[in-house]
C-alpha atoms as a PDB file:
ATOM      1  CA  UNK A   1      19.779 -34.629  -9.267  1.00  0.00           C
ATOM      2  CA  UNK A   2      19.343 -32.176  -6.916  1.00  0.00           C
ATOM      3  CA  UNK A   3      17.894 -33.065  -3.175  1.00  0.00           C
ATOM      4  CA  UNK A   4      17.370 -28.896  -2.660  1.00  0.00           C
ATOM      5  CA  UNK A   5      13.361 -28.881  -2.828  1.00  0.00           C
ATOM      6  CA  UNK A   6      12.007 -26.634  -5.470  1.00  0.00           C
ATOM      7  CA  UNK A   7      10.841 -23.366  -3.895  1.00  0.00           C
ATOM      8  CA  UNK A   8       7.402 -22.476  -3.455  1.00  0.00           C
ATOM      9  CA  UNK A   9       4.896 -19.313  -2.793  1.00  0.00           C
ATOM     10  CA  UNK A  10       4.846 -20.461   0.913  1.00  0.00           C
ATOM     11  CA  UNK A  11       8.243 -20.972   1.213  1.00  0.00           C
ATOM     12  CA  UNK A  12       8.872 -18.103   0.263  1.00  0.00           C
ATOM     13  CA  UNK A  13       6.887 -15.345   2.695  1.00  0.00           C
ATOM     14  CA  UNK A  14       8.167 -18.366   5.693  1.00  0.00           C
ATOM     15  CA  UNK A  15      11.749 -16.992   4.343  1.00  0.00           C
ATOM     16  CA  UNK A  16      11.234 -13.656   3.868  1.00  0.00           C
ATOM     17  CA  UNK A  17       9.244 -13.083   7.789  1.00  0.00           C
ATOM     18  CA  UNK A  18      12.682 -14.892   8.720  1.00  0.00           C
ATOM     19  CA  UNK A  19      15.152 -12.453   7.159  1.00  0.00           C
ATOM     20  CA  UNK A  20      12.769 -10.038   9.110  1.00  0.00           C
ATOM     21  CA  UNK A  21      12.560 -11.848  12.637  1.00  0.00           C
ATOM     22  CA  UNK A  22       9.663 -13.585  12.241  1.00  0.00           C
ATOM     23  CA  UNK A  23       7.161 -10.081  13.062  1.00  0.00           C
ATOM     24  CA  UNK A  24       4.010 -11.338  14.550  1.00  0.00           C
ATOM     25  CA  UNK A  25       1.029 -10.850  11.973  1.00  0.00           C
ATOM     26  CA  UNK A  26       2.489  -8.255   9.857  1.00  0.00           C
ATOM     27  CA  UNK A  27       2.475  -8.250   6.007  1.00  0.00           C
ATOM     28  CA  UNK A  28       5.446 -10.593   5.105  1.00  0.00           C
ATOM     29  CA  UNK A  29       7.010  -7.795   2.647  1.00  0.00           C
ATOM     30  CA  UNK A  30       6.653  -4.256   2.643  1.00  0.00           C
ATOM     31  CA  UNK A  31       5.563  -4.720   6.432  1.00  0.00           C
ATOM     32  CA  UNK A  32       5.281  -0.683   7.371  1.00  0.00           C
ATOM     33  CA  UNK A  33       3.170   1.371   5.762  1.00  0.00           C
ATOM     34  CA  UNK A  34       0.104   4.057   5.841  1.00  0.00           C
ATOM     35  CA  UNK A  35      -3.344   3.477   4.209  1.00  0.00           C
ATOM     36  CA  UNK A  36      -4.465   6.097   2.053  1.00  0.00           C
ATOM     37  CA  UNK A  37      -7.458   7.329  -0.225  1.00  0.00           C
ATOM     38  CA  UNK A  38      -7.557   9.096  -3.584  1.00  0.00           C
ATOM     39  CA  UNK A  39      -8.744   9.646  -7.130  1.00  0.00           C
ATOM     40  CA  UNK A  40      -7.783   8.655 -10.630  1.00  0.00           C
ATOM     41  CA  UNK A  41      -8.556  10.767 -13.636  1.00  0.00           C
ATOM     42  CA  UNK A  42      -7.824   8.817 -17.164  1.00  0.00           C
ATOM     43  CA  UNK A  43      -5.564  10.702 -19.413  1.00  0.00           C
ATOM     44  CA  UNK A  44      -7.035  11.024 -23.403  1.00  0.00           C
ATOM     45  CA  UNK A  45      -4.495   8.392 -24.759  1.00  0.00           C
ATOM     46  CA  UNK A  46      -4.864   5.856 -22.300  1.00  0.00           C
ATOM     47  CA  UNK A  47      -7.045   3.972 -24.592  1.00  0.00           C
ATOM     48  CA  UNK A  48      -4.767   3.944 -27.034  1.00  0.00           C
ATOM     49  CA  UNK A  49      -2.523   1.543 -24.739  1.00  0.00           C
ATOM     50  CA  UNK A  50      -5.391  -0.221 -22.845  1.00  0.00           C
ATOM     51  CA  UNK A  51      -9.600  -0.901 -22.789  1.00  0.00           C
ATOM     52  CA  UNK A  52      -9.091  -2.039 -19.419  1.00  0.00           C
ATOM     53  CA  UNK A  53     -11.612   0.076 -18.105  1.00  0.00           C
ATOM     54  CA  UNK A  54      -9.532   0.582 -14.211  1.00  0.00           C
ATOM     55  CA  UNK A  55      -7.296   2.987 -16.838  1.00  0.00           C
ATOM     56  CA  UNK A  56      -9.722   4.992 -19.081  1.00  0.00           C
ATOM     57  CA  UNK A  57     -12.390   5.614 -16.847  1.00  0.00           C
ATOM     58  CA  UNK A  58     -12.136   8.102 -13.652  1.00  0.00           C
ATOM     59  CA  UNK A  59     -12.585   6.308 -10.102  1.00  0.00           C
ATOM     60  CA  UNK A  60     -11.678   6.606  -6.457  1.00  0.00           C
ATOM     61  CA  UNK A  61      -8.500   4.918  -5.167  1.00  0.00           C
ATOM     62  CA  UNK A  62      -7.632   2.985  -2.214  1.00  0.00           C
ATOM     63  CA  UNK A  63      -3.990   2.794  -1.816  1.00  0.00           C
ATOM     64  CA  UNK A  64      -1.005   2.608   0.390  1.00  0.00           C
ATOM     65  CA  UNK A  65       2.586   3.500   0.871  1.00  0.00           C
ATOM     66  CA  UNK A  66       4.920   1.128   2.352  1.00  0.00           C
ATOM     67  CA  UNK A  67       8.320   0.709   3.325  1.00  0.00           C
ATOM     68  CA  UNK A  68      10.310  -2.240   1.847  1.00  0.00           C
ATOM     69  CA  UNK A  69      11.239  -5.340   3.558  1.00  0.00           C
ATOM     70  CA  UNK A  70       9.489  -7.510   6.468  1.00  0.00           C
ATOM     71  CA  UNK A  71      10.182  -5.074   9.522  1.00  0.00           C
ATOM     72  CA  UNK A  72       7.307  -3.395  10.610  1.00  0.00           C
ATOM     73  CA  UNK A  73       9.550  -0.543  13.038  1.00  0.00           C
ATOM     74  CA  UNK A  74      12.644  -0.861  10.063  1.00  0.00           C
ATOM     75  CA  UNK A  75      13.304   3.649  10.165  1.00  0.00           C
ATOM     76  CA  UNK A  76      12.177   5.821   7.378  1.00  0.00           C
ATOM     77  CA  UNK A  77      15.955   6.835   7.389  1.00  0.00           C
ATOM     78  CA  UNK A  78      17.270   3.205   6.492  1.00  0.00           C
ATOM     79  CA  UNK A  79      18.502   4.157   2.134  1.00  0.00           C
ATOM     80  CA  UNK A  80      18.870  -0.333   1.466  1.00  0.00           C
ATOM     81  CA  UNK A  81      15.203  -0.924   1.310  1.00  0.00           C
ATOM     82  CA  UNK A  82      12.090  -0.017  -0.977  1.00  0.00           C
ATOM     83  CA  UNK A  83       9.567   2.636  -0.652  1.00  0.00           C
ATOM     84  CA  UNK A  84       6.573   0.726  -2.208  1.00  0.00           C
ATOM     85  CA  UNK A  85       2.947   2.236  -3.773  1.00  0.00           C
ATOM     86  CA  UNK A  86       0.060   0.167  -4.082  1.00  0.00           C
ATOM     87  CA  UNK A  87      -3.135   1.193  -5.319  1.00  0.00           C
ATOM     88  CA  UNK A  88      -6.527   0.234  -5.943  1.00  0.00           C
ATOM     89  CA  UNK A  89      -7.899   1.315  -9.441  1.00  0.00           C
ATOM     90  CA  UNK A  90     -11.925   0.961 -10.907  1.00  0.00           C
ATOM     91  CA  UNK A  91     -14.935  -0.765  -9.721  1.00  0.00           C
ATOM     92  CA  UNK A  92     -15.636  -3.830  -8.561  1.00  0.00           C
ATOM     93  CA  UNK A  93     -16.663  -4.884 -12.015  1.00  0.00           C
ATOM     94  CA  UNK A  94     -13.545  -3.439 -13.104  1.00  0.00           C
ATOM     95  CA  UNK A  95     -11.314  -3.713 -10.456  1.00  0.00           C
ATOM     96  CA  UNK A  96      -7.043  -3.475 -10.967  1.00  0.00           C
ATOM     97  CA  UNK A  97      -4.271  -4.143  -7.846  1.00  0.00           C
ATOM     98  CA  UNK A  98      -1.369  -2.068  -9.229  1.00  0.00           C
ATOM     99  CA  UNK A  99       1.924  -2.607  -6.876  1.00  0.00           C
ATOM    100  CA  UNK A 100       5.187  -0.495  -7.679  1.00  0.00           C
ATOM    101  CA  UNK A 101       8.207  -0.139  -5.820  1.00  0.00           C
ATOM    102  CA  UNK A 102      11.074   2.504  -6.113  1.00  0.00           C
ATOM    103  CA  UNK A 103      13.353   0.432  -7.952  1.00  0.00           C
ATOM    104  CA  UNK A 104      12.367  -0.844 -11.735  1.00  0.00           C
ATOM    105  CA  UNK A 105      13.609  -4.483 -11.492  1.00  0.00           C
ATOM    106  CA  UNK A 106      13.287  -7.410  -8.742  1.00  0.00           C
ATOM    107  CA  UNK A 107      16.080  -9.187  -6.839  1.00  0.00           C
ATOM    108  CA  UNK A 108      15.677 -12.678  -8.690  1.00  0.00           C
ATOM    109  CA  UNK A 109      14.852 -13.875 -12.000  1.00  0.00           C
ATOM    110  CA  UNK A 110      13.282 -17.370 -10.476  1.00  0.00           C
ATOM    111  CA  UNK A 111      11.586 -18.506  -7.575  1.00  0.00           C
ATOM    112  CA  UNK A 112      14.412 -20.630  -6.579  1.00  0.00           C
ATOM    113  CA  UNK A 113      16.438 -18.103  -6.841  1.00  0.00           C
ATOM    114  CA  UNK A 114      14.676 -15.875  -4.977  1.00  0.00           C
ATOM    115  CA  UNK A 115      14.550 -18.649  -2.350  1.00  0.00           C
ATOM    116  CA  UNK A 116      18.082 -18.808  -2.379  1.00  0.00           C
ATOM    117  CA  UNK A 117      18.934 -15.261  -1.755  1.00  0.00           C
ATOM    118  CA  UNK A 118      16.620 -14.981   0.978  1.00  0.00           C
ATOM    119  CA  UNK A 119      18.227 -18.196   2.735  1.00  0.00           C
ATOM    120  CA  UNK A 120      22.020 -16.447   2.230  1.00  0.00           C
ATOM    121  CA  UNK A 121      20.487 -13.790   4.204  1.00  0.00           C
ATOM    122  CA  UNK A 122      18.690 -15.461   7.371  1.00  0.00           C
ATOM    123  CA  UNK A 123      20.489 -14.301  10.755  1.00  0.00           C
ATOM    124  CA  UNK A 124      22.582 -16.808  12.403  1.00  0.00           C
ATOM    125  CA  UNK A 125      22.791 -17.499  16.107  1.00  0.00           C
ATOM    126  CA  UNK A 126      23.984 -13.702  16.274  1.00  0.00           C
ATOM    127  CA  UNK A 127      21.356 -11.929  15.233  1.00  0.00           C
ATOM    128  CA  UNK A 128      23.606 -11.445  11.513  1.00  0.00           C
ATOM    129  CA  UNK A 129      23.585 -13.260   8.179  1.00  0.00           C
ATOM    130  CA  UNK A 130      26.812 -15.288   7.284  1.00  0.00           C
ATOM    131  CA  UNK A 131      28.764 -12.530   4.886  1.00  0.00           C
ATOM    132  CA  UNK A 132      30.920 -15.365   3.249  1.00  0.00           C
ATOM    133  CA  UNK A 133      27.415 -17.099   2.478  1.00  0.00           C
ATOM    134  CA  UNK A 134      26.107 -14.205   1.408  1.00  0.00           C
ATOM    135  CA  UNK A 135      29.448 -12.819  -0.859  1.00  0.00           C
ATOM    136  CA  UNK A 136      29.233 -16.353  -2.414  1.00  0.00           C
ATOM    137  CA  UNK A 137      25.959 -16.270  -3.230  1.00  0.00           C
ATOM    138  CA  UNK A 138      26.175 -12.802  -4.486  1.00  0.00           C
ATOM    139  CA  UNK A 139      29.511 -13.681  -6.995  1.00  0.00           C
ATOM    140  CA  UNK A 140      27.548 -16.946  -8.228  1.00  0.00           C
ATOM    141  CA  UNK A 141      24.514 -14.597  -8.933  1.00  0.00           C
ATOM    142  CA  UNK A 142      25.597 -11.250  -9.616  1.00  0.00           C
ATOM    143  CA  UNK A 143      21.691 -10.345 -11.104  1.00  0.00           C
ATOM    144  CA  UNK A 144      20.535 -10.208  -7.187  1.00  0.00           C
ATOM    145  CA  UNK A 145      22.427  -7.223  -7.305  1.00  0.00           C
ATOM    146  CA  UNK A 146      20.949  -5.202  -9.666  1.00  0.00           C
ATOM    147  CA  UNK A 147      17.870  -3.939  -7.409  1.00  0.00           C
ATOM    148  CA  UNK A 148      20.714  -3.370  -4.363  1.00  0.00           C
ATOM    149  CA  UNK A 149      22.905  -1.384  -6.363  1.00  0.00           C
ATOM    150  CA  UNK A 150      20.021   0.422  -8.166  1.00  0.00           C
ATOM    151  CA  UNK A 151      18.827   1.597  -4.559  1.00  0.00           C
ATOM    152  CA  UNK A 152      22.607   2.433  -3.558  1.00  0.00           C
ATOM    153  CA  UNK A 153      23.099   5.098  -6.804  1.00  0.00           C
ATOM    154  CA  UNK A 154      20.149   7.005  -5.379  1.00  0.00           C
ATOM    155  CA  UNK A 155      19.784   9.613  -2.879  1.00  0.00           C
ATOM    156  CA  UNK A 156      17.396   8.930   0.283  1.00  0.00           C
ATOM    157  CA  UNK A 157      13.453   9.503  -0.514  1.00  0.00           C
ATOM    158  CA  UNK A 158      12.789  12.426   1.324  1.00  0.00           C
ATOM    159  CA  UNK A 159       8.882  11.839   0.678  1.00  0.00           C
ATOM    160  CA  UNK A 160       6.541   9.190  -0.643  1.00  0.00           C
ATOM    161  CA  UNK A 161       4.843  11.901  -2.266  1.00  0.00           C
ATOM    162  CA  UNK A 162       8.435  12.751  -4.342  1.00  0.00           C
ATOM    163  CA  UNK A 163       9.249   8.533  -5.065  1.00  0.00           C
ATOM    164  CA  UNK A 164       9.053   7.620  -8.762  1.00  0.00           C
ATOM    165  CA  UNK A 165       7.748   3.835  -8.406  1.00  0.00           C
ATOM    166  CA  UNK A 166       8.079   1.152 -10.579  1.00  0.00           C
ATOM    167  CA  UNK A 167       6.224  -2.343 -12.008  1.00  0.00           C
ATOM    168  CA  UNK A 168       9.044  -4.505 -12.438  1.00  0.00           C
ATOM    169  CA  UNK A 169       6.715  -6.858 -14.758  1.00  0.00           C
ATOM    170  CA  UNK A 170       6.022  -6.930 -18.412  1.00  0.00           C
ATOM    171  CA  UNK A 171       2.403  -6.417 -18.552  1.00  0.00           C
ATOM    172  CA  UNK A 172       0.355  -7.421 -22.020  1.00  0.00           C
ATOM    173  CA  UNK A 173      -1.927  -4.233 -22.375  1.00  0.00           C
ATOM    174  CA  UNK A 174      -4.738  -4.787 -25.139  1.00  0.00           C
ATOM    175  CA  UNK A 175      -5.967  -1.815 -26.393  1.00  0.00           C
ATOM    176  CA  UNK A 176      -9.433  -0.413 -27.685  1.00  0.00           C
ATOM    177  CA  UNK A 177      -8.508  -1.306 -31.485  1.00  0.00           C
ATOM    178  CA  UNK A 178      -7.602  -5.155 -29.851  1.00  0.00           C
ATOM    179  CA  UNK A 179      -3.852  -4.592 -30.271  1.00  0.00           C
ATOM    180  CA  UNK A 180      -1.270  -5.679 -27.880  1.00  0.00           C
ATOM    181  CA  UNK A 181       1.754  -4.838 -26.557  1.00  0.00           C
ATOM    182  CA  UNK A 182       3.909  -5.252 -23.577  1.00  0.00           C
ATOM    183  CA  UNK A 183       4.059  -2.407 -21.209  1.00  0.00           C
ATOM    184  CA  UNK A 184       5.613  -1.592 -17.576  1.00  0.00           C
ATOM    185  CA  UNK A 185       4.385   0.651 -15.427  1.00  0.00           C
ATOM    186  CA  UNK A 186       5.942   4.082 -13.574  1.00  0.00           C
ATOM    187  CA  UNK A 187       4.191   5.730 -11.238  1.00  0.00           C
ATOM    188  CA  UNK A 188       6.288   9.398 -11.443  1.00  0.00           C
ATOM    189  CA  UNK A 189       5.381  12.061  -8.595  1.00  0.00           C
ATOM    190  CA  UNK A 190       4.034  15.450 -10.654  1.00  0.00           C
ATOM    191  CA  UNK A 191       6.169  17.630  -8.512  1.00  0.00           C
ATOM    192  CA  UNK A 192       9.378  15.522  -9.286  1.00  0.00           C
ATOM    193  CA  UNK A 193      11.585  13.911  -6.977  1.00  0.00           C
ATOM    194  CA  UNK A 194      11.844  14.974  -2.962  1.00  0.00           C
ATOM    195  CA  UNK A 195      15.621  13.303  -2.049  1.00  0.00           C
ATOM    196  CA  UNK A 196      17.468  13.544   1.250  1.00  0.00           C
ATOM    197  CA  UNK A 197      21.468  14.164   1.217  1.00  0.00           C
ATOM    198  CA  UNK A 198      23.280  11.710   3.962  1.00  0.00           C
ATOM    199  CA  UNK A 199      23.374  15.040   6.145  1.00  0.00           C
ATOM    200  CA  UNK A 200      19.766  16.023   5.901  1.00  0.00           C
ATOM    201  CA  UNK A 201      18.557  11.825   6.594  1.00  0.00           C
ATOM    202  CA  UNK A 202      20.422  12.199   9.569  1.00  0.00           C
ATOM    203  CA  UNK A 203      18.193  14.908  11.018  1.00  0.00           C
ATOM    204  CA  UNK A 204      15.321  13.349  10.479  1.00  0.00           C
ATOM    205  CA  UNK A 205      13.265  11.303  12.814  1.00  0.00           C
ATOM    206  CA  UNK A 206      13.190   7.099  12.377  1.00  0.00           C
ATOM    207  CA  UNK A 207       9.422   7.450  11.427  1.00  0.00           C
ATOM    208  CA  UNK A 208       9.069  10.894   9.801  1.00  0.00           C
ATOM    209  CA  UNK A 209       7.401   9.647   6.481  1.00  0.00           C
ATOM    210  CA  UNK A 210       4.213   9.866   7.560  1.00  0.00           C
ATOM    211  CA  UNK A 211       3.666  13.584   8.747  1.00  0.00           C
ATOM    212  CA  UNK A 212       5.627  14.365   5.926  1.00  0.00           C
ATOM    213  CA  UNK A 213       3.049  12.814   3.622  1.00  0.00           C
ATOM    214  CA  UNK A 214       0.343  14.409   5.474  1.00  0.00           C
ATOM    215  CA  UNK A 215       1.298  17.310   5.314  1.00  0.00           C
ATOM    216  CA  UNK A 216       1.712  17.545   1.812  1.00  0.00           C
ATOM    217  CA  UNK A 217      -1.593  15.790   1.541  1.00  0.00           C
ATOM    218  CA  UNK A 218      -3.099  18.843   3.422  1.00  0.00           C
ATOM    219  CA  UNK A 219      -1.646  21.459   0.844  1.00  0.00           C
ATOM    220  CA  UNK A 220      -3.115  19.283  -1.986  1.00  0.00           C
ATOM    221  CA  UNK A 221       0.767  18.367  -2.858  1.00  0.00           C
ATOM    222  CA  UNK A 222       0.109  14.246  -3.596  1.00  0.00           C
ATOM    223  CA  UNK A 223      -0.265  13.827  -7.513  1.00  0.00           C
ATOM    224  CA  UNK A 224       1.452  10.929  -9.729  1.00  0.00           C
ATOM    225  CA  UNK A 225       1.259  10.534 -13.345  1.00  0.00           C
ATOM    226  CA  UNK A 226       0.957   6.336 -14.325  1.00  0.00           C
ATOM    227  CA  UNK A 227       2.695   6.194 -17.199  1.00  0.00           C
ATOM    228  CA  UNK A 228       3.031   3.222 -19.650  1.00  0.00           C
ATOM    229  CA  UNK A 229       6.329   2.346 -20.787  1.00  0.00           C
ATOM    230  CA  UNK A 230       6.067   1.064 -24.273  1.00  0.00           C
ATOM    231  CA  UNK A 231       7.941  -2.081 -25.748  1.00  0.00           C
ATOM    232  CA  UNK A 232      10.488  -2.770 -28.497  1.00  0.00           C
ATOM    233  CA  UNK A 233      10.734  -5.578 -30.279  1.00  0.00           C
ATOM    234  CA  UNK A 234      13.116  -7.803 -28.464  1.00  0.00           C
ATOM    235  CA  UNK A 235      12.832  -6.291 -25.084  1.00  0.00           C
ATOM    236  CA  UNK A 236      13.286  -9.046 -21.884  1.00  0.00           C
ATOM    237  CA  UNK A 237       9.882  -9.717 -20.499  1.00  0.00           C
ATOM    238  CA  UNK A 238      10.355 -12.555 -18.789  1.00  0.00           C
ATOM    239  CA  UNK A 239      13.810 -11.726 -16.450  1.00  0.00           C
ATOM    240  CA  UNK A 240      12.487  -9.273 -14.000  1.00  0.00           C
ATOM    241  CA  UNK A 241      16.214  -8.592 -12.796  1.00  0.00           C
ATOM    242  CA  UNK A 242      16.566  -7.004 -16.058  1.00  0.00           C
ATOM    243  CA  UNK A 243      15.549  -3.814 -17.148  1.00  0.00           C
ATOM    244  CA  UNK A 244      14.398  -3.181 -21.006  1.00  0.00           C
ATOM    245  CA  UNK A 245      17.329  -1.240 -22.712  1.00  0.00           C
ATOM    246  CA  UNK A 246      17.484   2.289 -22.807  1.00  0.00           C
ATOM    247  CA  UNK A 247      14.482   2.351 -20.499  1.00  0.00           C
ATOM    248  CA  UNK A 248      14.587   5.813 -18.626  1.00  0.00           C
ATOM    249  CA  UNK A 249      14.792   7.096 -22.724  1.00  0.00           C
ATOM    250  CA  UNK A 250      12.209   5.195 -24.229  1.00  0.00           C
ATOM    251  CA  UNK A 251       8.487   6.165 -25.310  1.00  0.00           C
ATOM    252  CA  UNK A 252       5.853   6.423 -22.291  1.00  0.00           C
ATOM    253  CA  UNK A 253       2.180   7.901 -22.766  1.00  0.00           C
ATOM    254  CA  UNK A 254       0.390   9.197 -19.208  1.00  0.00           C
ATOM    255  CA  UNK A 255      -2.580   6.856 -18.509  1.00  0.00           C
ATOM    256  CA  UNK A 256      -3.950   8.923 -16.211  1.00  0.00           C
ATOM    257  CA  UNK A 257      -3.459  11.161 -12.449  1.00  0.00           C
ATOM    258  CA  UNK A 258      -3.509   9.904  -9.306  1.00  0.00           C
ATOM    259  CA  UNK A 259      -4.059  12.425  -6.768  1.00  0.00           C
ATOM    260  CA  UNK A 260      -4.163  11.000  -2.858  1.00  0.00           C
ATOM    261  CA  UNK A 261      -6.636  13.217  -0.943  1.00  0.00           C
ATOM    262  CA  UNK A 262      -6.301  11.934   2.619  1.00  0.00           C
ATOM    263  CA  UNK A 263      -5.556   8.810   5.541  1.00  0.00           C
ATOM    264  CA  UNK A 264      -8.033   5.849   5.528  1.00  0.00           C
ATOM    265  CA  UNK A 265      -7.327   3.805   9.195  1.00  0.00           C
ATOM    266  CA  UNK A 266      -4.885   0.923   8.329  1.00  0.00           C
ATOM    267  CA  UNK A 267      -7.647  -1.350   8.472  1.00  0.00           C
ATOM    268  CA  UNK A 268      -9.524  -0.529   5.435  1.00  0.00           C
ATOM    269  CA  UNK A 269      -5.999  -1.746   3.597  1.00  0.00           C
ATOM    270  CA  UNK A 270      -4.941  -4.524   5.895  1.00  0.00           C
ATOM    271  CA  UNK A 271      -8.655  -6.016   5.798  1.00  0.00           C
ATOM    272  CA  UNK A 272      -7.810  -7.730   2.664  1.00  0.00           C
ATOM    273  CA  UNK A 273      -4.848  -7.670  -0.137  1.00  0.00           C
ATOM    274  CA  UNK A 274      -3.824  -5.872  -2.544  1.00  0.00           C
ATOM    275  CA  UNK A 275      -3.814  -8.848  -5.194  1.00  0.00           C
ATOM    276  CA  UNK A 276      -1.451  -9.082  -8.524  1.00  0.00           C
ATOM    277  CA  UNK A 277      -3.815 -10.804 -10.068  1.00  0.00           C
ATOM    278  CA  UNK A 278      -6.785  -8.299 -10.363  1.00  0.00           C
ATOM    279  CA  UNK A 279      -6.510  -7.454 -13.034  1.00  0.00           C
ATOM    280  CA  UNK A 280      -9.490  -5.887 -15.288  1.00  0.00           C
ATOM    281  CA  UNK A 281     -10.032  -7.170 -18.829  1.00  0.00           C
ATOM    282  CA  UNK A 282      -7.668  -5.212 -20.936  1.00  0.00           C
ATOM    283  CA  UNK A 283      -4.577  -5.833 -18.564  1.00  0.00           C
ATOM    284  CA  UNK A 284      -2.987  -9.355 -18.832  1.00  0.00           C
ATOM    285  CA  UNK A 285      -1.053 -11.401 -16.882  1.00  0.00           C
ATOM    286  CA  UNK A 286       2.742 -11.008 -17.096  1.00  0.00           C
ATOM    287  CA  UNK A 287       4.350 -14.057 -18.357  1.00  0.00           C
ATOM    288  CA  UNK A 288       7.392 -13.881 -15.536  1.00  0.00           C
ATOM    289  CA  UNK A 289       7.335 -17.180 -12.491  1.00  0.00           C
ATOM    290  CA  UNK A 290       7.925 -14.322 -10.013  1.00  0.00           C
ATOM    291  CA  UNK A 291       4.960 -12.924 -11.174  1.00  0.00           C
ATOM    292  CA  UNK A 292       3.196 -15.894 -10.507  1.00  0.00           C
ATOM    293  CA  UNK A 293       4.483 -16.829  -7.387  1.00  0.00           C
ATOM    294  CA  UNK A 294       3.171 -13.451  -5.979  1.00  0.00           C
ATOM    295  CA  UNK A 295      -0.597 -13.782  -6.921  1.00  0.00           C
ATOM    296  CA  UNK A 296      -0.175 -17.351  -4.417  1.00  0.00           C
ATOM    297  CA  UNK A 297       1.834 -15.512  -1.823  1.00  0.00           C
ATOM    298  CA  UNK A 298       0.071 -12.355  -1.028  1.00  0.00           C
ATOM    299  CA  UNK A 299      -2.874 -14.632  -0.152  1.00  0.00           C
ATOM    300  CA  UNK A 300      -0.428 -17.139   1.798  1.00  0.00           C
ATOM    301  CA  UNK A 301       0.561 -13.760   3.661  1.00  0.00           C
ATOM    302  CA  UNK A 302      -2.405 -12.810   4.352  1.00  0.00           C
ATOM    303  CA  UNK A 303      -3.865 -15.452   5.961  1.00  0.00           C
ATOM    304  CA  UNK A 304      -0.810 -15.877   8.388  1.00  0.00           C
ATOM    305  CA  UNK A 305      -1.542 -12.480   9.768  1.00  0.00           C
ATOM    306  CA  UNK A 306      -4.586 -12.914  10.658  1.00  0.00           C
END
């Protein structure tokens, strides 16, 4: 038997403000990021996936861009962490937390695991993580890597209005005719992609994603189309490491158009969270522990920084 306690929610934001220094009251993931307001207009078929009523009716949006990890001053220029959307959809009787990321699968199938990675990271008396902890860790789970090397294929974002983000769950979607089916979701920008070559990031100030998004927010340039990935028989839904084969090339139907129409003050989104498990009727629960774990730890989170 293992002595190695088993990991839980708590343990897991203590680990990941460590990775990050240990940031006084700052979100313990995704730390940076800009508040934002919006609309969502339901597309004709999204009924056809879902009766949640966040999808197939119009409403306004609360939402906010982030970027990835636990450092709230990490630079807009750093290409090893997320850029990460969250977003507010329906009313409060019908009320949905969406949170995507710009990579379409997590860095651990299991809590422990997750645990684990983040402890082969924590800095030593130097300031630096141990690199023959870290390469062991990495050879005796080489899954961890699939978010990493995801990230390290891809060109810079050069906007968070020009990020496709991803759910990296498996999300049962009941729809109008009480059929159900496993979806994910991607959030895809309507203008495509905005990338940065390694020459262009390095002209670019350590903080420049904001102005950037504002000013595209002032020429009426912030749309995304939330798209439902649909499943296939067989497809992975409870290893979130994993993507569902043939993915990028698979059916998807447009649930609707988010289109961000200004700044809210950082308070109206750090007042409270954006929570996992809202959820409106319609929209189930994925059946992944990570998934789990994250409905406990954005509350844990939260209350630390306050």
């Amino acid at each position: 038997m293992s002595d190695v306690p088993a990991a839980t929610p708590a343990s897991i934001v203590e680990a990941l403000k460590a990775v990050a220094g240990n940031p006084p009251k700052v979100r313990a993931s995704f730390a940076k990021g800009w508040c934002v307001r919006g609309t969502y207009t339901p597309s004709d078929r999204a009924g056809k996936v879902t009766r949640s009523q966040s999808f197939t009716r119009p409403s306004r949006v609360l939402a906010r861009f982030s970027v990835g990890g636990g450092n709230p001053d990490v630079a807009d220029t750093n290409n090893l962490v997320l850029r990460g959307f969250s977003f507010k959809l329906g009313d409060d009787d019908h009320r949905s937390d969406i949170l995507v990321e710009s990579a379409p699968v997590h860095f651990a199938r299991t809590l422990d695991q997750m645990l684990a990675f983040l402890e082969a990271r924590m800095p030593g008396h130097d300031g630096k993580p141990d690199m023959a902890k870290l390469k062991a860790f990495s050879a005796a789970n080489p899954e961890t890597l699939n978010q990493a090397n995801y990230i390290a294929a891809r060109l810079l974002p050069g906007s968070l209005a020009g990020t496709t983000y991803w759910g990296v769950h498996s999300f049962p979607a009941t729809n109008a005719e009480n059929e159900t089916r496993f979806i994910k979701f991607k959030v895809a920008p309507a203008r495509g992609e905005i990338t940065l070559s390694a020459d262009e990031a390095r002209t670019k100030p350590a903080d420049f994603l904001r102005d950037e998004l504002g000013s595209r927010i002032a020429t009426g340039h912030v749309r995304f189309n939330v798209m439902a990935l649909l499943d296939r028989p067989g497809d992975p839904t409870m290893d979130v490491t994993m993507r569902w084969p043939d993915e990028d090339d698979r059916e998807e139907v447009r649930l609707g158009t988010i289109v961000i129409t200004g700044f809210e003050p950082d308070s109206a989104c750090d007042a409270s969270i954006f929570n996992p498990a809202n959820l409106a009727d319609g929209i189930g629960y994925p059946p992944d522990e990570i998934f789990a774990a994250r409905c406990a730890a954005y509350t844990i989170s939260l209350a630390k920084r306050r």
